[in-house]
N, C-alpha and C. Protein backbone atom coordinates (compact mmCIF):
# COMPACT_ATOMS: atom_id res chain seq x y z
N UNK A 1 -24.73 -10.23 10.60
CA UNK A 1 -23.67 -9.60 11.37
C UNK A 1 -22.64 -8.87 10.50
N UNK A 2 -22.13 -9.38 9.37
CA UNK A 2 -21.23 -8.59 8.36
C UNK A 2 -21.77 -7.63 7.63
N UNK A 3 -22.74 -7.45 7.52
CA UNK A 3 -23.56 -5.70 7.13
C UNK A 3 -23.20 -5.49 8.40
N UNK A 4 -23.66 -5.27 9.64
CA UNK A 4 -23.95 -4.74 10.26
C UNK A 4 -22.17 -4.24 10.51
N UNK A 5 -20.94 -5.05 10.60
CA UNK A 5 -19.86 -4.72 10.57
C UNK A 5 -19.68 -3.63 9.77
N UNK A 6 -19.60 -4.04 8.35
CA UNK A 6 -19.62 -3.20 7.20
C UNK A 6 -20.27 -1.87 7.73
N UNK A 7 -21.60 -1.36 8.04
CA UNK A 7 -22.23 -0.24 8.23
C UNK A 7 -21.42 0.70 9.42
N UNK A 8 -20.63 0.11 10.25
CA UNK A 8 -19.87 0.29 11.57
C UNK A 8 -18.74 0.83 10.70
N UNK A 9 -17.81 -0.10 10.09
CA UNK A 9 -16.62 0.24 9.23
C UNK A 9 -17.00 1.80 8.32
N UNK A 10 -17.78 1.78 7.48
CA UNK A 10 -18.42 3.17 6.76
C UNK A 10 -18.48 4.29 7.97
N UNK A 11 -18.89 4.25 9.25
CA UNK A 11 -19.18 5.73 9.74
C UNK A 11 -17.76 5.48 10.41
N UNK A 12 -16.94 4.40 10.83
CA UNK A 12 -15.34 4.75 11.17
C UNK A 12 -14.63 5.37 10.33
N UNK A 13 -14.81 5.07 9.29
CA UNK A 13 -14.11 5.63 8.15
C UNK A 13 -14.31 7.14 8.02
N UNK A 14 -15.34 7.47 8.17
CA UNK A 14 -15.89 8.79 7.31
C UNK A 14 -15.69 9.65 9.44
N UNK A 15 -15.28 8.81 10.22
CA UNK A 15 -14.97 10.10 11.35
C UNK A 15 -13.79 9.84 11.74
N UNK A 16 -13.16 8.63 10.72
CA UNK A 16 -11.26 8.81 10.57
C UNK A 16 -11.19 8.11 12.44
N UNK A 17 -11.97 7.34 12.87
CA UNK A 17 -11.85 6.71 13.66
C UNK A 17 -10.80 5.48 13.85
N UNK A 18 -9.48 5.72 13.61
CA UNK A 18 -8.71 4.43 13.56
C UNK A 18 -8.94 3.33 14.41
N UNK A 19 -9.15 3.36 15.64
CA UNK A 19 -8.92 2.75 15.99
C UNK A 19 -10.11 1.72 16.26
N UNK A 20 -11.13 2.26 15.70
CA UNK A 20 -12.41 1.40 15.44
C UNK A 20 -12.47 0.83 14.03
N UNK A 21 -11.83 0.89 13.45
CA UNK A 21 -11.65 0.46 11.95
C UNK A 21 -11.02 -0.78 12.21
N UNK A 22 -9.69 -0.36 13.12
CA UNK A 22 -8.61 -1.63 13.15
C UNK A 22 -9.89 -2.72 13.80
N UNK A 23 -10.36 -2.15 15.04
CA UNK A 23 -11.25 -3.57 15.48
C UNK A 23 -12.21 -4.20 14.90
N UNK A 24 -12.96 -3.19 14.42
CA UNK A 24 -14.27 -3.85 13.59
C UNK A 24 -13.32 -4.80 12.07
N UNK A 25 -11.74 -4.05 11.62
CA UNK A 25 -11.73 -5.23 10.35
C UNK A 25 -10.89 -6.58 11.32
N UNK A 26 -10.75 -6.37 12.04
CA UNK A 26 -10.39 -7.75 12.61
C UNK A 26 -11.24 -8.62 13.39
N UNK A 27 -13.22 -8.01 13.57
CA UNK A 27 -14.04 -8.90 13.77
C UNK A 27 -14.77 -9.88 12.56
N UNK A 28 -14.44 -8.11 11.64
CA UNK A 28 -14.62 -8.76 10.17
C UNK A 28 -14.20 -10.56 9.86
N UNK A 29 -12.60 -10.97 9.86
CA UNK A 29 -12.65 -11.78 9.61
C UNK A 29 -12.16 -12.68 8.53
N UNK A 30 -12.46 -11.14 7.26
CA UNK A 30 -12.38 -11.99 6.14
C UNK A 30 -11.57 -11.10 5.43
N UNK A 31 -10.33 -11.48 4.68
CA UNK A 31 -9.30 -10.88 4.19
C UNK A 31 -9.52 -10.11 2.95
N UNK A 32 -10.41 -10.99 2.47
CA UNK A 32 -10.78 -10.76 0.60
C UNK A 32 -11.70 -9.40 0.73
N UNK A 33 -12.59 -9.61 1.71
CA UNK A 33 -13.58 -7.74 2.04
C UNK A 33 -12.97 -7.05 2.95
N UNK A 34 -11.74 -7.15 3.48
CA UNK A 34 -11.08 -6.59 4.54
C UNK A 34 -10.22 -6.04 3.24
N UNK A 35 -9.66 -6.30 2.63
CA UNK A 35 -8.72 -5.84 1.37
C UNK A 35 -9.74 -4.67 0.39
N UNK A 36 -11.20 -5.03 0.18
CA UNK A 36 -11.74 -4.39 -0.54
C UNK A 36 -12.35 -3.38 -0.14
N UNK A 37 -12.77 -3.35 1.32
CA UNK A 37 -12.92 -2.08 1.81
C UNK A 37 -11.83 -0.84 2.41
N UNK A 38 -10.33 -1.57 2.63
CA UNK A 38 -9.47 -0.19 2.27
C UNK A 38 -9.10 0.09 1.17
N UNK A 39 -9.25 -0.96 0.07
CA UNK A 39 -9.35 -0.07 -1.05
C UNK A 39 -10.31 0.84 -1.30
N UNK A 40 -11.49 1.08 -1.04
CA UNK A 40 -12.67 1.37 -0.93
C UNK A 40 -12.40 3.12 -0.52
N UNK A 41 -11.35 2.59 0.65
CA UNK A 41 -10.88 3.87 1.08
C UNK A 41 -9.58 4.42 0.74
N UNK A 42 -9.08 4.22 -0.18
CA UNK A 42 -7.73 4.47 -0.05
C UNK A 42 -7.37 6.18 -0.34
N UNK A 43 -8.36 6.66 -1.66
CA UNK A 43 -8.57 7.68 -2.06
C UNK A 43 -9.32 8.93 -0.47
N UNK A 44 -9.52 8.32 0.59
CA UNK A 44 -9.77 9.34 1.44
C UNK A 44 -9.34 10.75 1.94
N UNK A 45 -10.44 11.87 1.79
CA UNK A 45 -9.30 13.11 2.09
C UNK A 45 -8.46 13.33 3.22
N UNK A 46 -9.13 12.18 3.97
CA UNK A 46 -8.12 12.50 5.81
C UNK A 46 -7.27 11.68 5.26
N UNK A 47 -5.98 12.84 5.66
CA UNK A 47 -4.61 12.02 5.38
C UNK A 47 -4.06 10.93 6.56
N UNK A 48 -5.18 10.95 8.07
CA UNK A 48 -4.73 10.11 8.60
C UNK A 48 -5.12 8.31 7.67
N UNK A 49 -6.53 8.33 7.59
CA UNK A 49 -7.07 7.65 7.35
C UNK A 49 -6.32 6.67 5.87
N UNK A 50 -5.73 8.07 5.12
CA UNK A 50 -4.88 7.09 4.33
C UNK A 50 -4.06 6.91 4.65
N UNK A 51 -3.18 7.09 5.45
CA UNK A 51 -2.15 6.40 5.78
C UNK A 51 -2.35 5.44 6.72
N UNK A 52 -3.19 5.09 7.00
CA UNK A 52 -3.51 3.84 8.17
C UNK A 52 -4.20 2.91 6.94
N UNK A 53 -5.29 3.66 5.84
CA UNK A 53 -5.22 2.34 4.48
C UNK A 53 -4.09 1.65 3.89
N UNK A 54 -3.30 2.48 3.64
CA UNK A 54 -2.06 2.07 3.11
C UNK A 54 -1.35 1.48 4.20
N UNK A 55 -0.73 1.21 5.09
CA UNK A 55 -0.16 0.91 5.83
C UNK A 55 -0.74 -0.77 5.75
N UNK A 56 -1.99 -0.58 5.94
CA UNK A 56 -3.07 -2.08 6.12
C UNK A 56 -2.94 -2.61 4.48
N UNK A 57 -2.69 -1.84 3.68
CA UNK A 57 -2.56 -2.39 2.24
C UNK A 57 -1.24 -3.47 2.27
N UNK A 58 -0.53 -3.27 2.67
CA UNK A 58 0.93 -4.13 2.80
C UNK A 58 0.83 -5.22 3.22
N UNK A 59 -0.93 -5.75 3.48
CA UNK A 59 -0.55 -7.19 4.12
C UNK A 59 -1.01 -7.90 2.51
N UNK A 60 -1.74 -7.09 1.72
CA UNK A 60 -2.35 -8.07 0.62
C UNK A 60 -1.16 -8.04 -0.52
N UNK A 61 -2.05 -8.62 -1.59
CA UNK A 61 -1.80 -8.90 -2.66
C UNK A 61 -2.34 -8.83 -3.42
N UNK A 62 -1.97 -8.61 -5.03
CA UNK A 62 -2.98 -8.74 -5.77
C UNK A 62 -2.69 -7.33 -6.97
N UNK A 63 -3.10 -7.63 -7.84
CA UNK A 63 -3.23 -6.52 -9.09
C UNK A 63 -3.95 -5.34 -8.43
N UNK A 64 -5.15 -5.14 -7.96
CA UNK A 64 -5.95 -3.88 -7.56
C UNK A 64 -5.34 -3.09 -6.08
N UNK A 65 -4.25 -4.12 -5.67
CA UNK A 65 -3.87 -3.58 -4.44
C UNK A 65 -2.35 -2.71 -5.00
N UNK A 66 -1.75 -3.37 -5.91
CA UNK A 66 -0.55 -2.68 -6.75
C UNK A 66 -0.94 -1.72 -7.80
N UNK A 67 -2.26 -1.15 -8.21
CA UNK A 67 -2.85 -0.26 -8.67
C UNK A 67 -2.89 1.22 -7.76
N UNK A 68 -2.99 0.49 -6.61
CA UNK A 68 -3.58 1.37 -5.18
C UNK A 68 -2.25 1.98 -4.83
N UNK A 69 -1.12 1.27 -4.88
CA UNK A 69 0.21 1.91 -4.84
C UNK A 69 0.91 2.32 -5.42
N UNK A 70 0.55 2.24 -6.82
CA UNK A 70 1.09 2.88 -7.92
C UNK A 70 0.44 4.16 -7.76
N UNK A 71 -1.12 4.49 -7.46
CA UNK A 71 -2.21 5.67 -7.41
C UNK A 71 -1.47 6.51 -6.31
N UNK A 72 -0.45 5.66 -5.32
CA UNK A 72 -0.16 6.29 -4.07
C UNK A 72 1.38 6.20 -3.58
N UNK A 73 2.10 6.48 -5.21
CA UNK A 73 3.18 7.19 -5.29
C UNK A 73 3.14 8.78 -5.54
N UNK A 74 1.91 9.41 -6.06
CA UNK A 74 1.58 10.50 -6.23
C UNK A 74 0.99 11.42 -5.29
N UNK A 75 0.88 10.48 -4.12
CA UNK A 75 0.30 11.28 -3.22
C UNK A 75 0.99 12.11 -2.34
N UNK A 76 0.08 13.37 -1.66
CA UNK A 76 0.64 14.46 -0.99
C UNK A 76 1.27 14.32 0.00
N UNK A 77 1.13 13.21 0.62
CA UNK A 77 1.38 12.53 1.92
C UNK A 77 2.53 11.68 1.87
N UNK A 78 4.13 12.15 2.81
CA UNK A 78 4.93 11.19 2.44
C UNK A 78 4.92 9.48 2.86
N UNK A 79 4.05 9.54 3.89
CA UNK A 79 3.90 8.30 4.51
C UNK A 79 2.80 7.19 3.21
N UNK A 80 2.08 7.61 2.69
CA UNK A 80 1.43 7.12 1.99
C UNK A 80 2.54 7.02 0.89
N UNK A 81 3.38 7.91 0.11
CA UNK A 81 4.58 7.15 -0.78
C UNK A 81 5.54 6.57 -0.20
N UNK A 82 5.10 6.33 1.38
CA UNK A 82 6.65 4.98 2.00
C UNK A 82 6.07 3.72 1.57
N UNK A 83 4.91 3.83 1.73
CA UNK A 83 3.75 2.35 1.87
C UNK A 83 3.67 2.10 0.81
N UNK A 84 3.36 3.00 -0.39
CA UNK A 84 3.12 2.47 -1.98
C UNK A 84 4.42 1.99 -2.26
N UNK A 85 5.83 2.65 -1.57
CA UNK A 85 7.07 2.28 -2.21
C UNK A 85 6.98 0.69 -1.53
N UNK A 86 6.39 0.38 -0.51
CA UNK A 86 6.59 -1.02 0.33
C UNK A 86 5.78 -1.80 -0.49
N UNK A 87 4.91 -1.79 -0.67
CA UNK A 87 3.93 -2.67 -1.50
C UNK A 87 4.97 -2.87 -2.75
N UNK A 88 4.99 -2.16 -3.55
CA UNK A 88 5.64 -2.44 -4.47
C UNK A 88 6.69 -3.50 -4.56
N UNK A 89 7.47 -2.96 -3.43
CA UNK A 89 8.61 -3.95 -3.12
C UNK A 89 8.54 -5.08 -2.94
N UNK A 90 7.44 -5.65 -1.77
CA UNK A 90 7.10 -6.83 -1.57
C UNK A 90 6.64 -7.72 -2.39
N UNK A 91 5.86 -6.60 -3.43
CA UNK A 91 5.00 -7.92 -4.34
C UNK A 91 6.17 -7.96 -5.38
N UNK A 92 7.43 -7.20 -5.52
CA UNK A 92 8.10 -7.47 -6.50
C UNK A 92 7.60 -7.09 -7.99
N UNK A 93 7.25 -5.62 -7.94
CA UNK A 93 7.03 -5.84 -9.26
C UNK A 93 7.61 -4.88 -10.10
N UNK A 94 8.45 -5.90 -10.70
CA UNK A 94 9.62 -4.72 -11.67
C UNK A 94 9.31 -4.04 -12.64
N UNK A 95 7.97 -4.34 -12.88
CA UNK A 95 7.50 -3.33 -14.11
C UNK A 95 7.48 -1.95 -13.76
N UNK A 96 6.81 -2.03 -12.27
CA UNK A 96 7.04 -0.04 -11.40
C UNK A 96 8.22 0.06 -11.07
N UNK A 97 9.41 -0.13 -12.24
CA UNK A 97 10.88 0.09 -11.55
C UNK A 97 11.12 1.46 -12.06
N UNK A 98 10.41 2.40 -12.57
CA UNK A 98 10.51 3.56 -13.91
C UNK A 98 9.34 4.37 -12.69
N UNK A 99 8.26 3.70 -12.12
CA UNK A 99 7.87 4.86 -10.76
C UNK A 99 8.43 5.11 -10.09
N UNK A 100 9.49 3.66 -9.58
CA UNK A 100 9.98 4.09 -7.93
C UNK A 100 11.42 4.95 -8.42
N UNK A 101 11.95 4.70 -9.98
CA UNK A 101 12.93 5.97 -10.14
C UNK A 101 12.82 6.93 -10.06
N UNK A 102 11.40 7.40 -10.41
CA UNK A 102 11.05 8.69 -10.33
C UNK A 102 10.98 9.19 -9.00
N UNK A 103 10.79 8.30 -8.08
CA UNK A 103 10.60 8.84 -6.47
C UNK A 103 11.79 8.64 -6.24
N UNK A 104 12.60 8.67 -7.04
CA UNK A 104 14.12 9.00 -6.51
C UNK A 104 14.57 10.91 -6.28
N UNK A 105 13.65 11.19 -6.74
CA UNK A 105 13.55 12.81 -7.08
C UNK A 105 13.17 13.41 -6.19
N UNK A 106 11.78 12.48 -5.46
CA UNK A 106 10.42 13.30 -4.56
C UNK A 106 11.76 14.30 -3.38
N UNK A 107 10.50 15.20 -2.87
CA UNK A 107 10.74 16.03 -2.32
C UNK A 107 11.29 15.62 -0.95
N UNK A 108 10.65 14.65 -0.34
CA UNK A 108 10.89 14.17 0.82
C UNK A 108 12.40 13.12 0.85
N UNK A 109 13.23 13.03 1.57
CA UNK A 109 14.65 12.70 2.17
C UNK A 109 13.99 11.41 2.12
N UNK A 110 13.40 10.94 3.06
CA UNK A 110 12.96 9.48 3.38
C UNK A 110 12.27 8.42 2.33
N UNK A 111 11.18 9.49 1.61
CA UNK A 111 10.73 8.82 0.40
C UNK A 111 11.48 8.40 -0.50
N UNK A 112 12.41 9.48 -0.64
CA UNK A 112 13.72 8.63 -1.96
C UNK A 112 14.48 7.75 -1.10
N UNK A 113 15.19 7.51 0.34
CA UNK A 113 15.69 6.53 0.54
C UNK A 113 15.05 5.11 0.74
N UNK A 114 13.65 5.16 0.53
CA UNK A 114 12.75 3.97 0.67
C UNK A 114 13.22 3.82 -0.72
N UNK A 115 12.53 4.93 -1.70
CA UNK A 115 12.97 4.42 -3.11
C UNK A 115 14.09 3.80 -3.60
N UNK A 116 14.91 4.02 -2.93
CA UNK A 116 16.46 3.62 -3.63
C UNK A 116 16.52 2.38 -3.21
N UNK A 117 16.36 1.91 -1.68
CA UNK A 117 16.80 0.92 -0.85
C UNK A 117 15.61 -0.21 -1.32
N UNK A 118 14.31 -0.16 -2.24
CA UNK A 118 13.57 -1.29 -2.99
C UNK A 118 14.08 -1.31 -4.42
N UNK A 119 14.61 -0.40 -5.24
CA UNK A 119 14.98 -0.14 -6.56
C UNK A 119 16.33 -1.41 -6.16
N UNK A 120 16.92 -1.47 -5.12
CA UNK A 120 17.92 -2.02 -4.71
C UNK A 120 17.67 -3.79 -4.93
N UNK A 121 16.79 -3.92 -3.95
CA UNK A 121 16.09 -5.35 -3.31
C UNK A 121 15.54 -5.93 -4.81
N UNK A 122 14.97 -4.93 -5.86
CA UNK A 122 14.54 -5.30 -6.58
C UNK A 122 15.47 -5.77 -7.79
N UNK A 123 15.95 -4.88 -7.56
CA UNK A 123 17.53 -5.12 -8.43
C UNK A 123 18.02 -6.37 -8.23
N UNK A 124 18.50 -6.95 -7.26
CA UNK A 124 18.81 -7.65 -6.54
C UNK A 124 18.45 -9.33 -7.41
N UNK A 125 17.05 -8.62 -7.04
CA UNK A 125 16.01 -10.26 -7.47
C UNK A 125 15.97 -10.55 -8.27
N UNK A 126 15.45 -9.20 -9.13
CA UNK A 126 15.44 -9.08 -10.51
C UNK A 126 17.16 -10.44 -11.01
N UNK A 127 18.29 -9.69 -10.85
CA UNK A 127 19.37 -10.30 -11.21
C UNK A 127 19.49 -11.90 -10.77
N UNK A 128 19.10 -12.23 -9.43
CA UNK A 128 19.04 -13.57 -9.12
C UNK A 128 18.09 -14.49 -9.90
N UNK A 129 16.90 -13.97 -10.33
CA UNK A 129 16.26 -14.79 -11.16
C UNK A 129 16.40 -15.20 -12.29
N UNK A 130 17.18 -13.70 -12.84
CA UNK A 130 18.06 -13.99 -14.74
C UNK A 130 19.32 -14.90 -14.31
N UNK A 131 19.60 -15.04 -13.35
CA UNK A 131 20.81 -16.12 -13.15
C UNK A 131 19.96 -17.42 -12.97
N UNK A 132 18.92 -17.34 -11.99
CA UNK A 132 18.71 -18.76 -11.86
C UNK A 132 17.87 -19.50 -12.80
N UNK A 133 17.50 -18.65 -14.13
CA UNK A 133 16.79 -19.20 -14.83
C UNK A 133 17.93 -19.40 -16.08
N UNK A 134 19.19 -19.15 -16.14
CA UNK A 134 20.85 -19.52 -16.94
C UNK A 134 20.94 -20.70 -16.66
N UNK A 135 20.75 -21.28 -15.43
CA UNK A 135 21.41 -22.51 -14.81
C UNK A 135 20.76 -23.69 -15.27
C-alpha cells in the first residue's frame, strides 16, 4: 500500500495537485517519509507546489529540513522566504542569524518584516539562554 501511496504522491506532485498531496501524505502516515518526500520536492518549478512544500516543511525538524530553508531564503517566491524565515525561527537556529540579516534587505515589505520579527525572537532566546546558563 505505501508504494502504491508513494506512486500517487509522484504524479500529484508533478500535476501540482495540492490537494491530493495533502490527502494521500496524511494516508501516508508516516512523518519520517512524509518529511522526505517534500523534501524530495522542495526544489519544484511550480511555485505553487513550493510553497505548499514549504509551508508543510514547518511541521519538521531536523538538519536536512534547515538546509531546505536556508536553500529557500533565495528563492523567487516571497512566500517560500516567509516559510524558510519560519523554519528557521522555530528550530532556533542562530547560526542563520547572518541569512535572516540579509533578508532584512529582500525586496519584498513582508519578507523583511518576518525577518526582523525572528532576528527578534531569536535575539530574545539567544539572550535568555546566556543568562540562564550565568545562573
Amino acid at each position: 500500500m505505501p508504494n502504491k501511496i508513494h506512486q500517487n504522491l509522484l504524479i500529484a506532485f508533478q500535476n501540482a495537485d495540492l490537494e491530493t498531496i495533502d490527502a494521500l501524505l496524511i494516508e501516508l502516515n508516516n512523518s519520517e517519509k512524509e518529511k522526505q518526500i517534500l523534501l524530495e520536492f522542495a526544489d519544484s518549478t511550480d511555485r505553487d507546489v513550493q510553497s505548499f512544500v514549504y509551508s508543510k516543511l514547518y511541521d519538521y525538524d531536523g538538519n536536512d529540513v534547515i538546509q531546505a530553508a536556508v536553500k529557500g531564503l533565495q528563492n523567487e517566491d516571497e512566500i517560500v522566504r516567509i516559510s524558510a524565515i519560519e523554519i528557521i525561527g522555530k528550530q532556533q537556529v542562530f547560526e542563520q542569524l547572518p541569512a535572516l540579516i540579509n533578508s532584512l534587505t529582500d525586496s519584498d515589505e513582508l519578507v523583511r518584516c518576518y525577518a526582523a520579527e525572528t532576528i527578534a525572537f531569536l535575539g530574545t532566546d539567544l539572550k535568555d539562554q546566556r543568562h540562564a546558563s550565568k545562573s
